[in-house]
PDB file of N, CA and C in Angstrom:
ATOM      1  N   UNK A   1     -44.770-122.230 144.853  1.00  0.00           N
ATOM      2  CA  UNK A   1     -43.877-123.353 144.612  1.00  0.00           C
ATOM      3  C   UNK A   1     -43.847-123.623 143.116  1.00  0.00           C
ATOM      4  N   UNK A   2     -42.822-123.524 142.473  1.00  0.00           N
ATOM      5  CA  UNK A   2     -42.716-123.822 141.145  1.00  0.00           C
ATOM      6  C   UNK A   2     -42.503-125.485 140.525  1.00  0.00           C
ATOM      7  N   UNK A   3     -42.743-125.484 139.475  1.00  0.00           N
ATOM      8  CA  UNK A   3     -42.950-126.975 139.071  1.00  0.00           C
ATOM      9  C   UNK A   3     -41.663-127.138 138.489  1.00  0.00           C
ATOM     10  N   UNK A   4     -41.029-128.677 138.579  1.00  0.00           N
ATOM     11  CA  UNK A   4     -39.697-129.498 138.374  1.00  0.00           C
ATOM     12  C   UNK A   4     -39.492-129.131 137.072  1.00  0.00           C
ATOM     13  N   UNK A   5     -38.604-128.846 136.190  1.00  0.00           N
ATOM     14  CA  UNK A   5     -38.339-128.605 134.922  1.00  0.00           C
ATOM     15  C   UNK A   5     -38.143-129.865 134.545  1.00  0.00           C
ATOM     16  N   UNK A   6     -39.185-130.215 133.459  1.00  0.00           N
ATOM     17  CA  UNK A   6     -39.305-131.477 132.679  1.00  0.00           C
ATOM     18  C   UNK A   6     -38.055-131.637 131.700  1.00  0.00           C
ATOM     19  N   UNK A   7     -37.521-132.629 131.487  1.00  0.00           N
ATOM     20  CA  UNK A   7     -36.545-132.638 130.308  1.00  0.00           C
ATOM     21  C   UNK A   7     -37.294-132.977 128.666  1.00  0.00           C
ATOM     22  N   UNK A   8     -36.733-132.475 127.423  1.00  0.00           N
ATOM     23  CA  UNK A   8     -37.834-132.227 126.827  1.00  0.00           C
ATOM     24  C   UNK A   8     -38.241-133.425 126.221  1.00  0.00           C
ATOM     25  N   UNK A   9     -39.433-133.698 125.383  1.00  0.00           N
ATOM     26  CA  UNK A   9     -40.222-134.657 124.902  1.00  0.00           C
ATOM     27  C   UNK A   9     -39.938-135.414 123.340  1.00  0.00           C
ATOM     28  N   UNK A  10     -39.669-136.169 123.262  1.00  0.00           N
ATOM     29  CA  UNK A  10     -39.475-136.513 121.702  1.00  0.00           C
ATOM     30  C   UNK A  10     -40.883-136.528 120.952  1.00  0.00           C
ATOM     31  N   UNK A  11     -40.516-136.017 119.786  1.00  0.00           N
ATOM     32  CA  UNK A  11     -41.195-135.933 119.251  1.00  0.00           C
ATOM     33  C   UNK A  11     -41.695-136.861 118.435  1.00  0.00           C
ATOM     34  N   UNK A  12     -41.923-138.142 118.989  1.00  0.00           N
ATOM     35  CA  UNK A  12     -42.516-139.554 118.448  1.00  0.00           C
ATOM     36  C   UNK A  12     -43.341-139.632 118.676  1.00  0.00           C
ATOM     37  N   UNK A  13     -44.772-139.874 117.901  1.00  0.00           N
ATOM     38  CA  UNK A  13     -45.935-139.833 118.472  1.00  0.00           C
ATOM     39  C   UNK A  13     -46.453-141.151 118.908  1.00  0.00           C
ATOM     40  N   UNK A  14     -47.117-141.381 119.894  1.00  0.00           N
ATOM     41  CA  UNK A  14     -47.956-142.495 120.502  1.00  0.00           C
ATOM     42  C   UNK A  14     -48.477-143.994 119.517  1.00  0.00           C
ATOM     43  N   UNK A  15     -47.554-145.019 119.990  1.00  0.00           N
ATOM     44  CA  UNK A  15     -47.364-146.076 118.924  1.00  0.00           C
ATOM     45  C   UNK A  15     -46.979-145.436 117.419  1.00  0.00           C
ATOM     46  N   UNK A  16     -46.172-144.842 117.548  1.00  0.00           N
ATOM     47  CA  UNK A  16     -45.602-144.589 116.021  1.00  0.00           C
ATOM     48  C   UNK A  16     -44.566-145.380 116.378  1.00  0.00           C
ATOM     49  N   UNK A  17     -44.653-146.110 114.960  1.00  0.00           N
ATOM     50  CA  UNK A  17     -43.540-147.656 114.788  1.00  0.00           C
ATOM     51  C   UNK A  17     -44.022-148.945 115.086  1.00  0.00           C
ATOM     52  N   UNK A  18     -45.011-149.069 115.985  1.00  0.00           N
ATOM     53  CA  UNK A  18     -45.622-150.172 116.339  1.00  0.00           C
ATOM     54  C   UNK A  18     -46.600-150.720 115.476  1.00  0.00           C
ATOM     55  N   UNK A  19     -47.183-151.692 115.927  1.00  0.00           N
ATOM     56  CA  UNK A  19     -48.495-152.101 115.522  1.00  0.00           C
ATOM     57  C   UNK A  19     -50.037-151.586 115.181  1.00  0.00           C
ATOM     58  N   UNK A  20     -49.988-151.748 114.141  1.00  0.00           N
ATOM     59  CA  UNK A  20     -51.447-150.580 113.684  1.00  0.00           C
ATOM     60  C   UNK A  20     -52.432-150.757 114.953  1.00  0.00           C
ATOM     61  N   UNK A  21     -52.951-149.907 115.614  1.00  0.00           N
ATOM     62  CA  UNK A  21     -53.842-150.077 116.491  1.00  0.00           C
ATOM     63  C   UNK A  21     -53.839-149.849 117.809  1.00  0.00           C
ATOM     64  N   UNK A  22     -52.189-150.296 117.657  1.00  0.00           N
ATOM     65  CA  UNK A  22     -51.182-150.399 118.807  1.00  0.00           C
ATOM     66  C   UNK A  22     -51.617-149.169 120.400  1.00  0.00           C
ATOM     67  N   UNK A  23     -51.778-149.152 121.416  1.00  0.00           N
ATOM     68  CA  UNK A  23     -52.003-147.967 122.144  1.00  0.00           C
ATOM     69  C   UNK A  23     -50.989-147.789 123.089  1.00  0.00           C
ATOM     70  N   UNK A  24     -50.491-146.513 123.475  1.00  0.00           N
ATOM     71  CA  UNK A  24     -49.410-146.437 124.155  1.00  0.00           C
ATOM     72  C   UNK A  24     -49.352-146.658 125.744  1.00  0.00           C
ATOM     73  N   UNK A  25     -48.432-147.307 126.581  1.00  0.00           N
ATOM     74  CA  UNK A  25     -48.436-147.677 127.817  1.00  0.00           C
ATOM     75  C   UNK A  25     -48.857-146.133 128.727  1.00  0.00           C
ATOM     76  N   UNK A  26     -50.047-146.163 129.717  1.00  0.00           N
ATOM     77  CA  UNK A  26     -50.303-145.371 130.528  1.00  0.00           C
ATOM     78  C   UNK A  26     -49.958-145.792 131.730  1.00  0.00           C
ATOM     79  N   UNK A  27     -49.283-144.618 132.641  1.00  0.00           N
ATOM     80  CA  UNK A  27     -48.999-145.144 133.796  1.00  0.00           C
ATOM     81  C   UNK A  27     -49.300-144.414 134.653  1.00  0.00           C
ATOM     82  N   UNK A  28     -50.060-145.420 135.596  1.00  0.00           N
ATOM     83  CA  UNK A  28     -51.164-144.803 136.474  1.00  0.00           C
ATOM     84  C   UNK A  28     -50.165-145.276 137.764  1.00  0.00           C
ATOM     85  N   UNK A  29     -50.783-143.700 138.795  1.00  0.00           N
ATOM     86  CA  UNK A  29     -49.737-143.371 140.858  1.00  0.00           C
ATOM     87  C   UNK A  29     -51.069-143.211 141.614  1.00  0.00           C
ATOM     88  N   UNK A  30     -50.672-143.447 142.487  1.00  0.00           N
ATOM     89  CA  UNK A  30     -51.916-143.452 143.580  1.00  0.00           C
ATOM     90  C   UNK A  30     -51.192-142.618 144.799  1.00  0.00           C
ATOM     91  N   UNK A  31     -51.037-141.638 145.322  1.00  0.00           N
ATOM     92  CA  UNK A  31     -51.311-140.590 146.146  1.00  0.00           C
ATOM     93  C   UNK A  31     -51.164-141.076 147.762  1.00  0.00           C
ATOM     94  N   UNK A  32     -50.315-141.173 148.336  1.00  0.00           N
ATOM     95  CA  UNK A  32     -50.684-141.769 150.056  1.00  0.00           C
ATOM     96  C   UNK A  32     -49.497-139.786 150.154  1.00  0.00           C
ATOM     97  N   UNK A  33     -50.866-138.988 150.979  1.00  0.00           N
ATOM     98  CA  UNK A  33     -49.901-138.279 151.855  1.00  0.00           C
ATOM     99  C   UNK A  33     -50.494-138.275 153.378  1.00  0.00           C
ATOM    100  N   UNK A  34     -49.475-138.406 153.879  1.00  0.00           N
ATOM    101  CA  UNK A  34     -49.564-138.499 155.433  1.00  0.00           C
ATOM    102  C   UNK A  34     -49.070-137.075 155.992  1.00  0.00           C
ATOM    103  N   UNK A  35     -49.647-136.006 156.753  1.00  0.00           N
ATOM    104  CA  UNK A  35     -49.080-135.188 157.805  1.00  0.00           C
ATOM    105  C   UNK A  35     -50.008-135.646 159.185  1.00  0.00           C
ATOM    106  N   UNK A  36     -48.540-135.253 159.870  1.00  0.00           N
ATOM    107  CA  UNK A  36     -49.307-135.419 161.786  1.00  0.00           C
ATOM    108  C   UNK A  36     -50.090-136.442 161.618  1.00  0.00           C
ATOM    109  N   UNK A  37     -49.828-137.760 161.186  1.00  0.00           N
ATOM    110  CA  UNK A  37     -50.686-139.106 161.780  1.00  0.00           C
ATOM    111  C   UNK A  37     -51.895-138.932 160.594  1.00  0.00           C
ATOM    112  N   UNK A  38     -51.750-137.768 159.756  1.00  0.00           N
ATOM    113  CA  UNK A  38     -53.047-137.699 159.032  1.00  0.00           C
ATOM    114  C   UNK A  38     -52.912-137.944 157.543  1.00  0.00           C
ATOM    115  N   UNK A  39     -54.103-138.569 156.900  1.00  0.00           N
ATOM    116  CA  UNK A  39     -53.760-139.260 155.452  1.00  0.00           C
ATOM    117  C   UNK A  39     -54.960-138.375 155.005  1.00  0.00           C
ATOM    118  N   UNK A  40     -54.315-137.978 153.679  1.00  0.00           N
ATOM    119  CA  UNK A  40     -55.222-137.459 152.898  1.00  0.00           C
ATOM    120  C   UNK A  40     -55.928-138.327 151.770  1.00  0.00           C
ATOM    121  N   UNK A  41     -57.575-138.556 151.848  1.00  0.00           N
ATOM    122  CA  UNK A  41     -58.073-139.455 151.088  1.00  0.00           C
ATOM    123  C   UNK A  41     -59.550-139.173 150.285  1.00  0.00           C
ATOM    124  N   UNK A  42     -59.467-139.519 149.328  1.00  0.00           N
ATOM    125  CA  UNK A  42     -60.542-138.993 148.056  1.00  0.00           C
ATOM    126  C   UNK A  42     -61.760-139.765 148.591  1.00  0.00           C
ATOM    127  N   UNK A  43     -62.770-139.307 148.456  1.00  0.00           N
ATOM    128  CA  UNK A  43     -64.166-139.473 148.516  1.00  0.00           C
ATOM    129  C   UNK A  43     -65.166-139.882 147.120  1.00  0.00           C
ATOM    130  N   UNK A  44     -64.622-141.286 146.555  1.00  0.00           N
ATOM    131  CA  UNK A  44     -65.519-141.533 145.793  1.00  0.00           C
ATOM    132  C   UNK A  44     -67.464-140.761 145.455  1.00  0.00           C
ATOM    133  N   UNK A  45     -67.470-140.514 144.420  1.00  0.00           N
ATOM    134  CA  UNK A  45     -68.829-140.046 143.944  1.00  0.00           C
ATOM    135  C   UNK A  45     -69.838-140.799 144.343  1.00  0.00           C
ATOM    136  N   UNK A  46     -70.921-140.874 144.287  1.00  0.00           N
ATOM    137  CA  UNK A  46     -72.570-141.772 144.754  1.00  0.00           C
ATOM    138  C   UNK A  46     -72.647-143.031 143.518  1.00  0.00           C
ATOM    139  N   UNK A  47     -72.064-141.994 142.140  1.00  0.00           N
ATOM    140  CA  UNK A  47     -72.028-142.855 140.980  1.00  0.00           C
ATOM    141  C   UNK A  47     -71.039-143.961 140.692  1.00  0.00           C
ATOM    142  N   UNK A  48     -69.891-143.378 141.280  1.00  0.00           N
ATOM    143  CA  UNK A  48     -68.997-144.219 140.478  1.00  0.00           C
ATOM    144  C   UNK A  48     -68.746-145.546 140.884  1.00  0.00           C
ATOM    145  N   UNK A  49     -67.519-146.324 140.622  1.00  0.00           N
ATOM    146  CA  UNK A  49     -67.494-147.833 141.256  1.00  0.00           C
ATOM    147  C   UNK A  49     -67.126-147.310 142.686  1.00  0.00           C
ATOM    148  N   UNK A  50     -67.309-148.546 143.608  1.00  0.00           N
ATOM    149  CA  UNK A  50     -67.022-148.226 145.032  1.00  0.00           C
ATOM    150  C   UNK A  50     -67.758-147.132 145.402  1.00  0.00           C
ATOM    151  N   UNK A  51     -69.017-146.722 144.880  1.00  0.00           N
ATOM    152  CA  UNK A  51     -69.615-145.639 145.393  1.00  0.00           C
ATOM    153  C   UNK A  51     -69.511-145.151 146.866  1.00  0.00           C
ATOM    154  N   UNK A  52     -68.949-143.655 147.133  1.00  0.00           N
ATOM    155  CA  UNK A  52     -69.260-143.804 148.127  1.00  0.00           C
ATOM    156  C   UNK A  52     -68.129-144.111 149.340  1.00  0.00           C
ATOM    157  N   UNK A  53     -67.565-144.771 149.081  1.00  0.00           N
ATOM    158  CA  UNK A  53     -65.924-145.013 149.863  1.00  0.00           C
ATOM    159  C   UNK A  53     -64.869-143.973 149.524  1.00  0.00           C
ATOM    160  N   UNK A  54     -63.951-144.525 150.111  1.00  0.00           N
ATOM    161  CA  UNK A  54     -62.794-143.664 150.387  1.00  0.00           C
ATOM    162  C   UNK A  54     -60.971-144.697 149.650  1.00  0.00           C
ATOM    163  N   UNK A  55     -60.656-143.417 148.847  1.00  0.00           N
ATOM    164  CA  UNK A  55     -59.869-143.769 148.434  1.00  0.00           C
ATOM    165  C   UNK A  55     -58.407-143.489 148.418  1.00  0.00           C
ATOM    166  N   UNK A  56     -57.154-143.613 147.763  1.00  0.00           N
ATOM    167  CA  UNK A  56     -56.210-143.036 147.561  1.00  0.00           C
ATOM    168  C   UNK A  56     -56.445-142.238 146.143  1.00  0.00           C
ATOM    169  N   UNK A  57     -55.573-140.976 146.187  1.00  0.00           N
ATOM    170  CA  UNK A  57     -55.964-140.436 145.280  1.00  0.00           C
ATOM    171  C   UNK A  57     -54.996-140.885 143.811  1.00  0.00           C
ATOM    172  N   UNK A  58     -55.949-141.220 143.342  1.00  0.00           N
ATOM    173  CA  UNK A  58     -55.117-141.744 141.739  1.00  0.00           C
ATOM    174  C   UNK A  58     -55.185-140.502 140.418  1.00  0.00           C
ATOM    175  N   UNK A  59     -53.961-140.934 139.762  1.00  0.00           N
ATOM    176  CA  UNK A  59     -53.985-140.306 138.275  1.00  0.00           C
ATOM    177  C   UNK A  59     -52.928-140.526 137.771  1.00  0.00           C
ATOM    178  N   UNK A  60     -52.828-139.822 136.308  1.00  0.00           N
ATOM    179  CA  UNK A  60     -52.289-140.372 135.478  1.00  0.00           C
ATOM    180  C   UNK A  60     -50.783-139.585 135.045  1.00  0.00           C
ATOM    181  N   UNK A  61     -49.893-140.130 134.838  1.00  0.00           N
ATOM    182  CA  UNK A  61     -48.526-139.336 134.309  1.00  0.00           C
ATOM    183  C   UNK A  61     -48.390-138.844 132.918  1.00  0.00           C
ATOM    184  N   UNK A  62     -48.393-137.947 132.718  1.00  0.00           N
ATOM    185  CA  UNK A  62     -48.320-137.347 131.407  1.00  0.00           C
ATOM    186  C   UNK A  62     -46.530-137.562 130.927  1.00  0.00           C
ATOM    187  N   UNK A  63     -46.280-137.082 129.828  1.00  0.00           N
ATOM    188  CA  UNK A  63     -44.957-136.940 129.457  1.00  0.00           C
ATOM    189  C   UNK A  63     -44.125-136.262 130.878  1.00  0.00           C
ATOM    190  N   UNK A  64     -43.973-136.994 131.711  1.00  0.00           N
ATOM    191  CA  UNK A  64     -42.597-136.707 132.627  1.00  0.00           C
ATOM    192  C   UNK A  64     -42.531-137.702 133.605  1.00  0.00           C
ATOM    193  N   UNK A  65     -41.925-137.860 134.665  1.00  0.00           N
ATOM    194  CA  UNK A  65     -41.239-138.723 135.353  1.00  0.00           C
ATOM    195  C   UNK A  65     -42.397-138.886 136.435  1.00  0.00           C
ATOM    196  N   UNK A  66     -41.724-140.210 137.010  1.00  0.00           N
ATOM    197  CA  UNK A  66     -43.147-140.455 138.129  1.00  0.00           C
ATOM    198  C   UNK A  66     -43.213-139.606 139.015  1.00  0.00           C
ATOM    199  N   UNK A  67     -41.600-139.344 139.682  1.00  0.00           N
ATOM    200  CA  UNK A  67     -41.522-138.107 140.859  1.00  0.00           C
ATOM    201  C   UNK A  67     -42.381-136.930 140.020  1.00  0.00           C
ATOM    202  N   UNK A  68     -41.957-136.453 139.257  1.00  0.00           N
ATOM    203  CA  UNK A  68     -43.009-135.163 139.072  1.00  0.00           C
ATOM    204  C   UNK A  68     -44.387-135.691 138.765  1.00  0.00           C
ATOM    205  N   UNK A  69     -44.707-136.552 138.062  1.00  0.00           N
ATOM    206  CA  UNK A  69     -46.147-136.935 138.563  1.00  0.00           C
ATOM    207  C   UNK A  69     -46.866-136.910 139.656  1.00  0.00           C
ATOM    208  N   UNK A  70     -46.116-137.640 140.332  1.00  0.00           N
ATOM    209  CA  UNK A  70     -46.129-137.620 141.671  1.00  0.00           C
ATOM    210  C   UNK A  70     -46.611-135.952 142.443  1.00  0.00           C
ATOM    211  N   UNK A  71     -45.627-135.422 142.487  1.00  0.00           N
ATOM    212  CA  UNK A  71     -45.634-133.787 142.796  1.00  0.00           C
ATOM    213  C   UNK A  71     -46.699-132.865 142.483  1.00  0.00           C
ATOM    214  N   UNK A  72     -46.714-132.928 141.273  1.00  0.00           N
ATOM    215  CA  UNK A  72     -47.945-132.721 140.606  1.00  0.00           C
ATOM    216  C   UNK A  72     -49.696-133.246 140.618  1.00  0.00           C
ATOM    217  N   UNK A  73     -49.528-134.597 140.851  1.00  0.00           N
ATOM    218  CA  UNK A  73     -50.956-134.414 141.666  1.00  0.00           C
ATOM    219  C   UNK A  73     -51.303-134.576 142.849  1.00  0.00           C
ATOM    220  N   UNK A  74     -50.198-134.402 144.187  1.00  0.00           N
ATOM    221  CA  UNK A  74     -50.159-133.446 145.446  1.00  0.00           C
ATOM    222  C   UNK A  74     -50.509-132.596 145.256  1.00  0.00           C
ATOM    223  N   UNK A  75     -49.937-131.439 144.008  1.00  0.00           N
ATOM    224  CA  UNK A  75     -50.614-130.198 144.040  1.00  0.00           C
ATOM    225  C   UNK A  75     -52.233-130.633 143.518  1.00  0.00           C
ATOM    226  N   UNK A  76     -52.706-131.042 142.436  1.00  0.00           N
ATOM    227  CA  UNK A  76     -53.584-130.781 142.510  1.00  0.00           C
ATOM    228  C   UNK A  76     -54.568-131.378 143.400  1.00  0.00           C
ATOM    229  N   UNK A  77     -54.421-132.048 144.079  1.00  0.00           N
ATOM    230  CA  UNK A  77     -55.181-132.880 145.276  1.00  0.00           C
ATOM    231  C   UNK A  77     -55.508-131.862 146.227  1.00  0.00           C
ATOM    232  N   UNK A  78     -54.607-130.940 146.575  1.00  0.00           N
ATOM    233  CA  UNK A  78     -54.726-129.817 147.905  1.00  0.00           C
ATOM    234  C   UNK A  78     -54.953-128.587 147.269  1.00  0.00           C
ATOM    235  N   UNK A  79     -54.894-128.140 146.168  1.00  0.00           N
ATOM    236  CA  UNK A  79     -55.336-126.936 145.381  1.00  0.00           C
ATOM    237  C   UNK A  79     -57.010-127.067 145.320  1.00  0.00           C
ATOM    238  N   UNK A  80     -57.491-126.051 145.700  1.00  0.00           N
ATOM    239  CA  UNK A  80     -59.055-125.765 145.909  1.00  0.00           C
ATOM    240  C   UNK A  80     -59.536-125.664 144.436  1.00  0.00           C
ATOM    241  N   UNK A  81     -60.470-126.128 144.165  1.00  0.00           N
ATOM    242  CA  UNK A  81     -60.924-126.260 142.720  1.00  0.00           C
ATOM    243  C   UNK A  81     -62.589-124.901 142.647  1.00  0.00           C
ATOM    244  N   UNK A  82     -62.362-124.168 142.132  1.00  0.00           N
ATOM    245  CA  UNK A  82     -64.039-123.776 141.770  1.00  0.00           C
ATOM    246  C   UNK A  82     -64.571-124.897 140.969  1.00  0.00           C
ATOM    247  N   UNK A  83     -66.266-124.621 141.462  1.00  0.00           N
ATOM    248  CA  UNK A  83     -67.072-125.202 140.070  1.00  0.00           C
ATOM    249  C   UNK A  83     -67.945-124.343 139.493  1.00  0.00           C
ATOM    250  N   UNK A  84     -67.695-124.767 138.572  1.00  0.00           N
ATOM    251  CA  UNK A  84     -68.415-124.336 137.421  1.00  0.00           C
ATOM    252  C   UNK A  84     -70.047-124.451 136.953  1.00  0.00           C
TER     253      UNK A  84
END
């Protein structure tokens, strides 16, 4: 499955023009997929907050649109990870 063709990026960098210090708006999606009655849901670490529970899977949008954000961390949510 190939990924959405992004439209391209300006080349303004992060609070350039703003306020010295200034940091740029991040925008954070949270993940609900449902097949057959079934939800796919992240398993908080022992460490982290909410140790231990169960979550929706969150992250962050880089330079492109929420739908491909979106899309994009479906894939990586169900893509098998090695470790290292």
């Amino acid at each position: 499955m190939g990924r959405p063709s992004l439209p391209p990026v300006s080349g303004r960098q992060p609070g350039a023009g703003s306020r010295s210090g200034s940091v740029p708006h991040v925008v954070g999606v949270h993940l609900y997929l449902e097949q057959d009655g079934r939800v796919l849901l992240g398993l908080r670490h022992p460490s982290a907050f909410a140790a231990s529970t169960h979550h929706f899977r969150p992250g962050h949008c880089e330079p492109e649109s929420a739908v491909s954000c979106l899309v994009r961390e479906a894939e990586e949510a169900v893509t098998p990870r090695s470790r290292t």
